[in-house]
N, C-alpha and C. Protein backbone atom coordinates (compact mmCIF):
# COMPACT_ATOMS: atom_id res chain seq x y z
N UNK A 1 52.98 -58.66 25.75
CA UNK A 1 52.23 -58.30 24.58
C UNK A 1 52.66 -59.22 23.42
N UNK A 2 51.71 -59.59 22.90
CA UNK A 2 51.88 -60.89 21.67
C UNK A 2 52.35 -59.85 20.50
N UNK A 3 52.60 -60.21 19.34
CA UNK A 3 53.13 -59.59 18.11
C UNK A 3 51.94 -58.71 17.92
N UNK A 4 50.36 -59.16 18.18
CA UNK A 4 49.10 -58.67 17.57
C UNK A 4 48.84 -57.86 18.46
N UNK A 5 49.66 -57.59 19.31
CA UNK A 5 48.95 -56.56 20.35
C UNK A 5 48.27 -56.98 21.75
N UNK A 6 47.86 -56.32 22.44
CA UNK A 6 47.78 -56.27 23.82
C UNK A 6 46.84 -57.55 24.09
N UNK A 7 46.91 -58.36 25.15
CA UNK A 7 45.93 -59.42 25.11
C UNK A 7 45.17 -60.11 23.49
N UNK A 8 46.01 -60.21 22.47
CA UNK A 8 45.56 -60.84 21.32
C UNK A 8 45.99 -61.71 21.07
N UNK A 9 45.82 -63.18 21.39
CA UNK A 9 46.53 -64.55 21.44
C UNK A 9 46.54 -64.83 19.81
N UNK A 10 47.58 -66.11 19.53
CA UNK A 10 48.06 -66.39 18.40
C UNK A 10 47.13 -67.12 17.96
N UNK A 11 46.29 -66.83 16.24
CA UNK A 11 44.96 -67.81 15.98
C UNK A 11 45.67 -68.98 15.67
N UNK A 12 44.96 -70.08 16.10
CA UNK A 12 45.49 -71.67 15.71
C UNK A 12 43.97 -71.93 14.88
N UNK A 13 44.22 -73.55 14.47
CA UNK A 13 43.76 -74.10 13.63
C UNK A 13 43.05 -74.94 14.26
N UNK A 14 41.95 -75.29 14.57
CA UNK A 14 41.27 -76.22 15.39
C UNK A 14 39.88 -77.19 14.85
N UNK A 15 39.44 -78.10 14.15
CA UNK A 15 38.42 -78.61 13.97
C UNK A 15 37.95 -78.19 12.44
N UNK A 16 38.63 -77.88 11.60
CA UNK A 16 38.44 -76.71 10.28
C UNK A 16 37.80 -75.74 10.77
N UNK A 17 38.14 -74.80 11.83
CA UNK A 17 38.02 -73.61 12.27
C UNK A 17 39.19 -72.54 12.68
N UNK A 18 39.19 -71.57 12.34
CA UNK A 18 40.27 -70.17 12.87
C UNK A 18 40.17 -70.19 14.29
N UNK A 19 40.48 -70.12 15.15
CA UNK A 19 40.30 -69.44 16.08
C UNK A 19 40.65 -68.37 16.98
N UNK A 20 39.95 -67.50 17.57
CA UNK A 20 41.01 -66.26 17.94
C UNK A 20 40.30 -65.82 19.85
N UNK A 21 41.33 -65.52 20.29
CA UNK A 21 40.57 -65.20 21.41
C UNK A 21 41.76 -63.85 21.85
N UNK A 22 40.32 -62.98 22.42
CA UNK A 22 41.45 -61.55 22.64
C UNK A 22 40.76 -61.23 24.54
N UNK A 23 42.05 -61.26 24.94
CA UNK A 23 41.61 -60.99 26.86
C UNK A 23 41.94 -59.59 26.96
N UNK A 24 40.96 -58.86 27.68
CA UNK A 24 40.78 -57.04 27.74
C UNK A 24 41.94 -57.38 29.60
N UNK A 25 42.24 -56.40 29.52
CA UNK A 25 42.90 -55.95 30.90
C UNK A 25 41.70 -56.14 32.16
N UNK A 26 40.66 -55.73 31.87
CA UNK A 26 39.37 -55.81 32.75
C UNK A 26 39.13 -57.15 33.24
N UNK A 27 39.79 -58.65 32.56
CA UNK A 27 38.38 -59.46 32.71
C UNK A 27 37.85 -59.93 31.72
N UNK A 28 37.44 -59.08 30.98
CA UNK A 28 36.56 -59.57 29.48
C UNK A 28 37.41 -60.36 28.79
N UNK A 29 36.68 -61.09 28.14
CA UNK A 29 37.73 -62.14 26.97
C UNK A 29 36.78 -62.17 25.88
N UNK A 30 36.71 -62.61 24.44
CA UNK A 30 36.39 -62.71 23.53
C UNK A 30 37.08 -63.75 22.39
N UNK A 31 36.08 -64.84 22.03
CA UNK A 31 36.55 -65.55 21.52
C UNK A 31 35.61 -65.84 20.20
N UNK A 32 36.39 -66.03 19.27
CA UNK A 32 36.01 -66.54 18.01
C UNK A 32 35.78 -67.34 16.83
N UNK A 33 35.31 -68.46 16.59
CA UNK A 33 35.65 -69.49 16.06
C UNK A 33 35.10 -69.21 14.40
N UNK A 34 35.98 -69.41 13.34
CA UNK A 34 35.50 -68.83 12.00
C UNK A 34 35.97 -69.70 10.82
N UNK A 35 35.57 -69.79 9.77
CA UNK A 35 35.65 -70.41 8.91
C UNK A 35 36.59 -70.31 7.83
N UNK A 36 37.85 -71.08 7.30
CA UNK A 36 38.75 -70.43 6.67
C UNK A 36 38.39 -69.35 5.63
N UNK A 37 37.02 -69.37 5.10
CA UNK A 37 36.74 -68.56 4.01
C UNK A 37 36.44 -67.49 4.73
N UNK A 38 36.34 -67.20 5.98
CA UNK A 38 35.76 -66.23 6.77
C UNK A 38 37.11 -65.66 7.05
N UNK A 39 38.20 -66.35 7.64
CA UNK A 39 39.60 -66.09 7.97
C UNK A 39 40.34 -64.99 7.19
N UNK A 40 39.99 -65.84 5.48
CA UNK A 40 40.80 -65.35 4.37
C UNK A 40 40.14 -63.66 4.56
N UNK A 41 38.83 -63.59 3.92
CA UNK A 41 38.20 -62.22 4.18
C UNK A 41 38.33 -61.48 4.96
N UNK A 42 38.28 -62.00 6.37
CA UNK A 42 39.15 -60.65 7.38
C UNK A 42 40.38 -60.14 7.43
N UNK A 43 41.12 -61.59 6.63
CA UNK A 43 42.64 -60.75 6.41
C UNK A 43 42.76 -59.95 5.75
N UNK A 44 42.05 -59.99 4.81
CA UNK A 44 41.86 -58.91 3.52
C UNK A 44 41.13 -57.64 3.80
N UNK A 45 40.46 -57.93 4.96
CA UNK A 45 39.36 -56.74 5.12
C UNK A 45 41.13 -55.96 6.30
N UNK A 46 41.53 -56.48 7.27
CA UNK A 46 42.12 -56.05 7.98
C UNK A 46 43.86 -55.67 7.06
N UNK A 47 44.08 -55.92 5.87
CA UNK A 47 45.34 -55.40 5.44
C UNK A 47 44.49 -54.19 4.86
N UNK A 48 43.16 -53.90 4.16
CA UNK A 48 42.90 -52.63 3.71
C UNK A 48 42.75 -51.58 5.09
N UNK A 49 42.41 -51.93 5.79
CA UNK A 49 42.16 -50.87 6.94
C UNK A 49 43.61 -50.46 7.31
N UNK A 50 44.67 -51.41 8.00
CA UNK A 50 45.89 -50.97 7.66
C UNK A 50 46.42 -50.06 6.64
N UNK A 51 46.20 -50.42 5.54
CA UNK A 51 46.67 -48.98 4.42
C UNK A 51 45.57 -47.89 4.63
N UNK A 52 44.98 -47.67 5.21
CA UNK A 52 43.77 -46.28 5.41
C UNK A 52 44.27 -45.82 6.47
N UNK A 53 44.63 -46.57 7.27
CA UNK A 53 45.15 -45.97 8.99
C UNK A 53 46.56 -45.20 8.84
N UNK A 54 47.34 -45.87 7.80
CA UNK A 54 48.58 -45.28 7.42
C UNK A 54 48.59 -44.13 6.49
N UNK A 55 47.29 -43.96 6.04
CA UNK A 55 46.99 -43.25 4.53
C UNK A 55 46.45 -41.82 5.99
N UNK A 56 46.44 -41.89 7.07
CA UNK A 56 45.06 -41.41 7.96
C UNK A 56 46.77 -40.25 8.48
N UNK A 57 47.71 -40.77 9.10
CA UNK A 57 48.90 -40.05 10.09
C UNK A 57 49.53 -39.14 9.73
């Protein structure tokens, strides 16, 4: 298990793109290629959900 959790590989930097790819236990994989301004925003979108999930226990 990576730091991010179960099948969630480490995003690198590729072509001025994010990239992220997450492999399910099944088979499935999912991959993502995004734009640093897109990057920045999900981090931000994903540290508020973090404080709601903790705000949630």
């Amino acid at each position: 298990m990576s730091k991010y959790g179960t099948g969630v590989d480490e995003p690198y930097a590729f072509g001025g793109f994010v990239m992220l790819r997450v492999d399910e236990e099944y088979g499935e994989s999912a991959k993502v290629d995004i734009s640093p301004d897109e990057a920045r925003l999900l981090g931000l979108r994903l540290i508020k959900m973090a404080d709601e999930a903790e705000g949630q226990e």
